[in-house]
PDB file of N, CA and C in Angstrom:
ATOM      1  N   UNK A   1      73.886 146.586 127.117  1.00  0.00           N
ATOM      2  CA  UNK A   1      74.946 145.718 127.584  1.00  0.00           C
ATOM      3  C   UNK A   1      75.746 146.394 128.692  1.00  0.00           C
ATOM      4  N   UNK A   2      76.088 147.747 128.627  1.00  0.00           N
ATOM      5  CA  UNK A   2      76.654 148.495 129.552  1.00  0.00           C
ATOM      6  C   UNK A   2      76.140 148.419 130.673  1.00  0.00           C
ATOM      7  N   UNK A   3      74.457 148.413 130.941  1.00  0.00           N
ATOM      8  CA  UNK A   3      73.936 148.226 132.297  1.00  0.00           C
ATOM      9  C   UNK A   3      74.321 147.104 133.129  1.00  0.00           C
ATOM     10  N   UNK A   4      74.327 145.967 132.153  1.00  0.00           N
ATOM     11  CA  UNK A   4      74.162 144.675 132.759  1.00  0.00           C
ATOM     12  C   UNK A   4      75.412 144.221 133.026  1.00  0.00           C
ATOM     13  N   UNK A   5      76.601 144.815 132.289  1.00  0.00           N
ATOM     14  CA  UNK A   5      77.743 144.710 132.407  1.00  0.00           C
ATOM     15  C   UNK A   5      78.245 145.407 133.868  1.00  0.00           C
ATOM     16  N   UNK A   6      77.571 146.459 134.273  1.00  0.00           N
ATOM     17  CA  UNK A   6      77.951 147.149 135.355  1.00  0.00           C
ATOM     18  C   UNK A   6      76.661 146.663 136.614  1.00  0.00           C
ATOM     19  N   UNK A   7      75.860 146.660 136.317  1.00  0.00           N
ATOM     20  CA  UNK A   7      74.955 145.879 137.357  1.00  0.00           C
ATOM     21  C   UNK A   7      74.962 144.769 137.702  1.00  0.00           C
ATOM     22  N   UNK A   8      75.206 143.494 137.053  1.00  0.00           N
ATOM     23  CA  UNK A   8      75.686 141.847 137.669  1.00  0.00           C
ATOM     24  C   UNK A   8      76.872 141.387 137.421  1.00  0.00           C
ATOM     25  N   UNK A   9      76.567 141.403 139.046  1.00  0.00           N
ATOM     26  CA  UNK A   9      78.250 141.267 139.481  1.00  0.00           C
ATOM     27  C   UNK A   9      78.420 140.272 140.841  1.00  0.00           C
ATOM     28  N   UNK A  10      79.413 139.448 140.666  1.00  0.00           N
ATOM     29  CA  UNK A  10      79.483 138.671 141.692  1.00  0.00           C
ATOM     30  C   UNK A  10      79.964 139.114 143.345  1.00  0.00           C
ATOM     31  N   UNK A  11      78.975 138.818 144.376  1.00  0.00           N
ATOM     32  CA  UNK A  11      79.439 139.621 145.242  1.00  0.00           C
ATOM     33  C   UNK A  11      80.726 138.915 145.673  1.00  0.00           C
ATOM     34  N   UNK A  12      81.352 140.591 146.513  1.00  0.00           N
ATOM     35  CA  UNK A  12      82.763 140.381 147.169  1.00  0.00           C
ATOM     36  C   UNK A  12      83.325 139.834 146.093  1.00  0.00           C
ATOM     37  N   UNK A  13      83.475 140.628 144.616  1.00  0.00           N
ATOM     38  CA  UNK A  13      84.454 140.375 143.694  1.00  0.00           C
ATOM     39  C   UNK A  13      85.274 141.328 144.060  1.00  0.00           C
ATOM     40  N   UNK A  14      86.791 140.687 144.428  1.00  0.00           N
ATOM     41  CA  UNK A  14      87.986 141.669 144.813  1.00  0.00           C
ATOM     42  C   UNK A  14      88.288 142.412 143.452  1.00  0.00           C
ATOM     43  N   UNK A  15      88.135 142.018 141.987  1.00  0.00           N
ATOM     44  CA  UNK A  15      88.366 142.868 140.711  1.00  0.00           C
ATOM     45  C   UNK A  15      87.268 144.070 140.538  1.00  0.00           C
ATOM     46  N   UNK A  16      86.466 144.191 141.544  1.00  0.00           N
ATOM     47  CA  UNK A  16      85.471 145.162 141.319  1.00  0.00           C
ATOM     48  C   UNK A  16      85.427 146.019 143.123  1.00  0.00           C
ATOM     49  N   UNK A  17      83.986 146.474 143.053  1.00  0.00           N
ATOM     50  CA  UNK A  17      84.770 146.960 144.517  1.00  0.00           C
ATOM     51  C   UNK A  17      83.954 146.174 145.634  1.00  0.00           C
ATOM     52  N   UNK A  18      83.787 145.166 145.545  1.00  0.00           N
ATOM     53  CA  UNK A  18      83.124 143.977 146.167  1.00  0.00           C
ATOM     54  C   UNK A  18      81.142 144.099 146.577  1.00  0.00           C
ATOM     55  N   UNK A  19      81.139 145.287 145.562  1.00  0.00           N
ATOM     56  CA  UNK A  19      79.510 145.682 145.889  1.00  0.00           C
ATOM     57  C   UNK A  19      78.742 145.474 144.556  1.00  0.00           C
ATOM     58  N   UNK A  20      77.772 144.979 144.631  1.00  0.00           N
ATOM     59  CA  UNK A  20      76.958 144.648 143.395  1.00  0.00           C
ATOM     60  C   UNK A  20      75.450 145.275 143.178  1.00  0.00           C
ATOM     61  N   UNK A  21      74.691 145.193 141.973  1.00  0.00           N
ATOM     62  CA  UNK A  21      73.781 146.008 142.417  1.00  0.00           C
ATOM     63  C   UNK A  21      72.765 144.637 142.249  1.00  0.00           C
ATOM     64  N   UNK A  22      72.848 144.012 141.609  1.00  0.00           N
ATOM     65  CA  UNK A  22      72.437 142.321 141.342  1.00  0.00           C
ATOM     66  C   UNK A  22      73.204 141.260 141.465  1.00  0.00           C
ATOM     67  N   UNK A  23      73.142 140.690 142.696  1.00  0.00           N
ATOM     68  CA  UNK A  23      74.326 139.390 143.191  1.00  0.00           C
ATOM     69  C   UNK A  23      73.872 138.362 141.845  1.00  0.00           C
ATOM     70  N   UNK A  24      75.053 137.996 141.424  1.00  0.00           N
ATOM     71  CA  UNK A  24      75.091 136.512 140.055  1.00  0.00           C
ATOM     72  C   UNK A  24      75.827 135.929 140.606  1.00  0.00           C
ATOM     73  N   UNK A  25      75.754 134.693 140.254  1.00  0.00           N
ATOM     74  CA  UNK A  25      76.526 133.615 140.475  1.00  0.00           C
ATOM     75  C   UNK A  25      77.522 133.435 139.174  1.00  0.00           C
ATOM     76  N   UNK A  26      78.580 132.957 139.748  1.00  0.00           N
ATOM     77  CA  UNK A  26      79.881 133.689 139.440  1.00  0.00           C
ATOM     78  C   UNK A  26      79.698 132.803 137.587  1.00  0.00           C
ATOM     79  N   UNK A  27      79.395 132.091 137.385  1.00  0.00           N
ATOM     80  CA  UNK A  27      79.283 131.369 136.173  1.00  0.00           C
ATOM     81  C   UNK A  27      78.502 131.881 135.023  1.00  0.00           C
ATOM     82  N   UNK A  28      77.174 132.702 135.752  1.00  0.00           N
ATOM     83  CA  UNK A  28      76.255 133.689 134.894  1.00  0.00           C
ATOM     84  C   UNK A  28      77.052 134.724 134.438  1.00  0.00           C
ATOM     85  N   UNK A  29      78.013 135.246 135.682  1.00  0.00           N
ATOM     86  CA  UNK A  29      79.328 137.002 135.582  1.00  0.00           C
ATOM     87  C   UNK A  29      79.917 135.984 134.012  1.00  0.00           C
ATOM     88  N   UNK A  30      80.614 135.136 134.245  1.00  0.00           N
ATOM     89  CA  UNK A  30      81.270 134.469 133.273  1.00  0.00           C
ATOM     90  C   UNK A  30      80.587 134.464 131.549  1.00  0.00           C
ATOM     91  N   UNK A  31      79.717 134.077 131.767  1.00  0.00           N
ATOM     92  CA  UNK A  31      79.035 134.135 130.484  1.00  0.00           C
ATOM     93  C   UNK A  31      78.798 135.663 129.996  1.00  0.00           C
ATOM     94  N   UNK A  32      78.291 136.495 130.774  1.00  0.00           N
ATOM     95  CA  UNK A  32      78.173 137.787 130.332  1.00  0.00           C
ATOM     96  C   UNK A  32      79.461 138.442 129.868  1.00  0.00           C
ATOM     97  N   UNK A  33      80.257 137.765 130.774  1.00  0.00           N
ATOM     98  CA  UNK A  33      81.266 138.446 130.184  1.00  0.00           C
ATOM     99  C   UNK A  33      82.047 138.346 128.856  1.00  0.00           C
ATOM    100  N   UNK A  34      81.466 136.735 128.507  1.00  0.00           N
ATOM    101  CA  UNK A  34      82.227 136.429 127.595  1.00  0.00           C
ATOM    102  C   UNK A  34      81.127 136.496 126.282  1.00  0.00           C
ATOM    103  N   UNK A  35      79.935 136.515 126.565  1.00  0.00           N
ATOM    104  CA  UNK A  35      78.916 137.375 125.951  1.00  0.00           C
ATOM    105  C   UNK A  35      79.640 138.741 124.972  1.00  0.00           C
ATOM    106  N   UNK A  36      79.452 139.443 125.871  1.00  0.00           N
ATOM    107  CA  UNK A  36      80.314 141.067 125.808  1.00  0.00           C
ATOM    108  C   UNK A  36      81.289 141.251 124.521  1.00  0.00           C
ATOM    109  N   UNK A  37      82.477 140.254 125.257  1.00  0.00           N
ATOM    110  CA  UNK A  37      83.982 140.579 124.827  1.00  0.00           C
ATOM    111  C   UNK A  37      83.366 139.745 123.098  1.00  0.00           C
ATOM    112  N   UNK A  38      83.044 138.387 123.048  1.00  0.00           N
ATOM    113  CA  UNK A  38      82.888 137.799 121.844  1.00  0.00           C
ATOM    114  C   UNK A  38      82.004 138.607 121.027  1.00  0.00           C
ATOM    115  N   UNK A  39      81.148 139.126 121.756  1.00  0.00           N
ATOM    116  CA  UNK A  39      79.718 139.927 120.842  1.00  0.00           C
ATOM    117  C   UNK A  39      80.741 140.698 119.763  1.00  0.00           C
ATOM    118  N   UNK A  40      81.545 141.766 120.584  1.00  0.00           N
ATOM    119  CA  UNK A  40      82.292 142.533 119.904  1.00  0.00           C
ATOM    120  C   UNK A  40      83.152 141.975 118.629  1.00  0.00           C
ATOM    121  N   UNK A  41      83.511 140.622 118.681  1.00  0.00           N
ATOM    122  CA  UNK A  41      84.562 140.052 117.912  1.00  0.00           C
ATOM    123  C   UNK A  41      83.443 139.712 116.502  1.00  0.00           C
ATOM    124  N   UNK A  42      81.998 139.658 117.171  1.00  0.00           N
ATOM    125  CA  UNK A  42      81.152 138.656 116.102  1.00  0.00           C
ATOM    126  C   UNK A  42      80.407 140.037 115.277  1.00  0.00           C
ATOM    127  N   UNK A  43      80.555 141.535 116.263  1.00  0.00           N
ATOM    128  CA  UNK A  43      80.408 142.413 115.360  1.00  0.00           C
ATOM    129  C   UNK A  43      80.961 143.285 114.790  1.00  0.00           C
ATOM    130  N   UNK A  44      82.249 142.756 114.577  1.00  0.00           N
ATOM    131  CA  UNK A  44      83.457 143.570 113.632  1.00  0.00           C
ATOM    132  C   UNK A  44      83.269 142.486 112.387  1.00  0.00           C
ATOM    133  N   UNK A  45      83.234 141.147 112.498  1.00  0.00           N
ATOM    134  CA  UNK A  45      83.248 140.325 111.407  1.00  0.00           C
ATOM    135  C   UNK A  45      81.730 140.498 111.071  1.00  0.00           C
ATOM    136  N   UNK A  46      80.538 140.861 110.967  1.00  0.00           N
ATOM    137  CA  UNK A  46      79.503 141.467 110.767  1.00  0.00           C
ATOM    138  C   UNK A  46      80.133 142.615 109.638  1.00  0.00           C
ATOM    139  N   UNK A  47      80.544 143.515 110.554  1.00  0.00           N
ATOM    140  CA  UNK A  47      81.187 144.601 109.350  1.00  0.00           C
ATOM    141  C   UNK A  47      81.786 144.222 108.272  1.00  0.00           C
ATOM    142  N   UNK A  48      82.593 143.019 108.231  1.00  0.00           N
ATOM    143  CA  UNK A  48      83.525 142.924 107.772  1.00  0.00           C
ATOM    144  C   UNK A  48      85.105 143.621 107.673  1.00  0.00           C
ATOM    145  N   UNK A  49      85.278 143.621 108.785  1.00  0.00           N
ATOM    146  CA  UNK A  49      86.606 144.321 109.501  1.00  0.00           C
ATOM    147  C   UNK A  49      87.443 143.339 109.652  1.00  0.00           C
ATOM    148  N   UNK A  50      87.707 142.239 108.704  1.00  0.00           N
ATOM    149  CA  UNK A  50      88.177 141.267 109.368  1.00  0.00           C
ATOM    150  C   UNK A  50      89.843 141.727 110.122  1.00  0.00           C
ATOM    151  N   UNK A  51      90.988 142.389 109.488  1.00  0.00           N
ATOM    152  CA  UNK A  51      91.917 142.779 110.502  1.00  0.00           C
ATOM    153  C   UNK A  51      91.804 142.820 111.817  1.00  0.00           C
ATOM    154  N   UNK A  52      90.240 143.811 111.893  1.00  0.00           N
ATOM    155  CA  UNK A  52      90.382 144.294 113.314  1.00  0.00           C
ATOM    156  C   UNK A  52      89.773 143.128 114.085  1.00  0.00           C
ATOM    157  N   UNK A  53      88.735 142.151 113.864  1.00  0.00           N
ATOM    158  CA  UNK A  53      88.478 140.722 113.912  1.00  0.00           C
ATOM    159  C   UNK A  53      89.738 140.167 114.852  1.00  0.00           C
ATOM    160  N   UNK A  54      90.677 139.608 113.931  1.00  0.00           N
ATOM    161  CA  UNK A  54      91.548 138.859 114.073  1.00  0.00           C
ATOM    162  C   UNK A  54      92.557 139.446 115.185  1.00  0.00           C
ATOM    163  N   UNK A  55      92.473 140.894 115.042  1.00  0.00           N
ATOM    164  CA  UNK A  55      93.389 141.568 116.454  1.00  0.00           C
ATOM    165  C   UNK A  55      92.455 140.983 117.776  1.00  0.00           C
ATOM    166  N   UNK A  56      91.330 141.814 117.255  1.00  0.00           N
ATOM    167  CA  UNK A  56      90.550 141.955 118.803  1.00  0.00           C
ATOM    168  C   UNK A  56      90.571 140.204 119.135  1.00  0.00           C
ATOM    169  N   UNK A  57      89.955 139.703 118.611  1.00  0.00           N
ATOM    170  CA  UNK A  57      89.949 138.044 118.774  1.00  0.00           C
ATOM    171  C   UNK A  57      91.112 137.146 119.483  1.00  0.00           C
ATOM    172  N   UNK A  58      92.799 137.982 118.886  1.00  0.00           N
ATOM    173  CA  UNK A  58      94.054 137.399 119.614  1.00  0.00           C
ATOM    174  C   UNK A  58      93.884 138.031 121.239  1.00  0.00           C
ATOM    175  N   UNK A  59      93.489 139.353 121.211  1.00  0.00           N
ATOM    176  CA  UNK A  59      93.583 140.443 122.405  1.00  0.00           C
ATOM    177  C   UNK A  59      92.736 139.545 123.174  1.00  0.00           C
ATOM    178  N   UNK A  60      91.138 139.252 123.017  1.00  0.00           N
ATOM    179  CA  UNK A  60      90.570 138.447 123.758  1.00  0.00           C
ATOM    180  C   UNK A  60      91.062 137.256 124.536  1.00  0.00           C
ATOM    181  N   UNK A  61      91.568 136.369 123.568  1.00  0.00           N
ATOM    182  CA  UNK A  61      91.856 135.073 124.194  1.00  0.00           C
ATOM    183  C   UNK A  61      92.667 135.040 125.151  1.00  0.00           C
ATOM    184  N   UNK A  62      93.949 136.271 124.880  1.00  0.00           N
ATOM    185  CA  UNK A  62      95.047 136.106 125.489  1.00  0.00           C
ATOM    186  C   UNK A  62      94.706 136.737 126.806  1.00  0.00           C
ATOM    187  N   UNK A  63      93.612 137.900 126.816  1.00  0.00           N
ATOM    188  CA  UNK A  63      93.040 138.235 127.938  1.00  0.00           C
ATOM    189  C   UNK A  63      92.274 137.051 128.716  1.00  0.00           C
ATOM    190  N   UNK A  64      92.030 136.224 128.057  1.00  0.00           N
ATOM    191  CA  UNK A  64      90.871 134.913 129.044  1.00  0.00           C
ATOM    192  C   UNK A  64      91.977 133.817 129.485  1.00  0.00           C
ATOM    193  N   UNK A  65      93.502 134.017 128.409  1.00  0.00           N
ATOM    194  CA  UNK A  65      94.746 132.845 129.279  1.00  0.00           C
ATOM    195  C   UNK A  65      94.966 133.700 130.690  1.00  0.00           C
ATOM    196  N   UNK A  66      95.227 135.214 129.727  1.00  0.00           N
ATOM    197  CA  UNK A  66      95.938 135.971 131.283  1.00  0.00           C
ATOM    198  C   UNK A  66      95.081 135.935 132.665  1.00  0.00           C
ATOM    199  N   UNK A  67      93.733 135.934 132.058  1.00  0.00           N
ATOM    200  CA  UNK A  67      92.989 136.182 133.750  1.00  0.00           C
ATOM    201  C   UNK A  67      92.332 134.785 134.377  1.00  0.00           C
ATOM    202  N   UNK A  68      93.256 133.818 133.763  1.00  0.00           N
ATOM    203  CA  UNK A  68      93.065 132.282 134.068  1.00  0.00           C
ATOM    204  C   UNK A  68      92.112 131.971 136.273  1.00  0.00           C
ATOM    205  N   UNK A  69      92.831 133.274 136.938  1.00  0.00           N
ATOM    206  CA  UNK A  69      92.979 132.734 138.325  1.00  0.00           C
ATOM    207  C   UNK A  69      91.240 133.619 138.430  1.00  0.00           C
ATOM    208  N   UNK A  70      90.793 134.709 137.644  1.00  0.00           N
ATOM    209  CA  UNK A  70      89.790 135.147 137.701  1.00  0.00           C
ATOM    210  C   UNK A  70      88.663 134.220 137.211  1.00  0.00           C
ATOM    211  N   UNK A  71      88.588 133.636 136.489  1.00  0.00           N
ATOM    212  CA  UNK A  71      87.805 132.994 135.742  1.00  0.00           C
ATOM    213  C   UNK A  71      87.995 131.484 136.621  1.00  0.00           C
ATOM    214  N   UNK A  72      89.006 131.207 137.175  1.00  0.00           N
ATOM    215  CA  UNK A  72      88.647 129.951 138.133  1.00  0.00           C
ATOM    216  C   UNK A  72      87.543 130.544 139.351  1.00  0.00           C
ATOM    217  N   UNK A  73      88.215 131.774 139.963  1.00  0.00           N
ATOM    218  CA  UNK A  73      87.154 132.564 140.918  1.00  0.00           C
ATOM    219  C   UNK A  73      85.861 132.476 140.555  1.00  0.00           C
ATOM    220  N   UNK A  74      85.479 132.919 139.713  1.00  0.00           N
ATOM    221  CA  UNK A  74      84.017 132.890 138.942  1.00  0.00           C
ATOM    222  C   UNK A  74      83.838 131.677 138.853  1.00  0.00           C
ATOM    223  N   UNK A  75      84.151 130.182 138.412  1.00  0.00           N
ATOM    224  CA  UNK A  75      83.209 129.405 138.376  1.00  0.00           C
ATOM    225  C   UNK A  75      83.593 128.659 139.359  1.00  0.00           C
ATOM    226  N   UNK A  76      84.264 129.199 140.644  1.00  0.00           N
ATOM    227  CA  UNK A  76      84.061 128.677 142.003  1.00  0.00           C
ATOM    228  C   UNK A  76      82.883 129.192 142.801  1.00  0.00           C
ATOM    229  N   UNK A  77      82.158 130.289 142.454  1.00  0.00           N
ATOM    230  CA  UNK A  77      81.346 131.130 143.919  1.00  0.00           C
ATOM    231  C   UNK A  77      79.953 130.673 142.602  1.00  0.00           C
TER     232      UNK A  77
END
């Protein structure tokens, strides 16, 4: 996940350093990303961690309200 997380990337993303090593279209970046962040949420409740579940899960969302203008970017390009 780390590769793909650091290898597709939307070009001339100003949150990165606008260089990619595999140009995606900004909706594929989107899914991976949210791939990623949820995977993590779906493998703490796997463990049964539910506390840490329910943190990471608030931390997420509020990270996907906060980066509202990023995530319009992405499923504009």
């Amino acid at each position: 996940m780390g590769w793909a997380w650091g290898s597709f990337a939307v070009p001339d993303d100003p949150s990165r350093s606008g260089e990619s090593d595999i140009h995606t279209p900004g909706p594929v970046r989107l899914l991976l990303q949210l791939t990623v962040f949820f995977g993590a949420v779906a493998a703490l409740n796997f463990a049964c961690l539910r506390r840490a579940v329910r943190r990471l899960l608030v931390i997420m969302v509020g990270y996907q309200v906060l980066a509202h203008d990023r995530i319009g970017r992405l499923l504009s390009h």
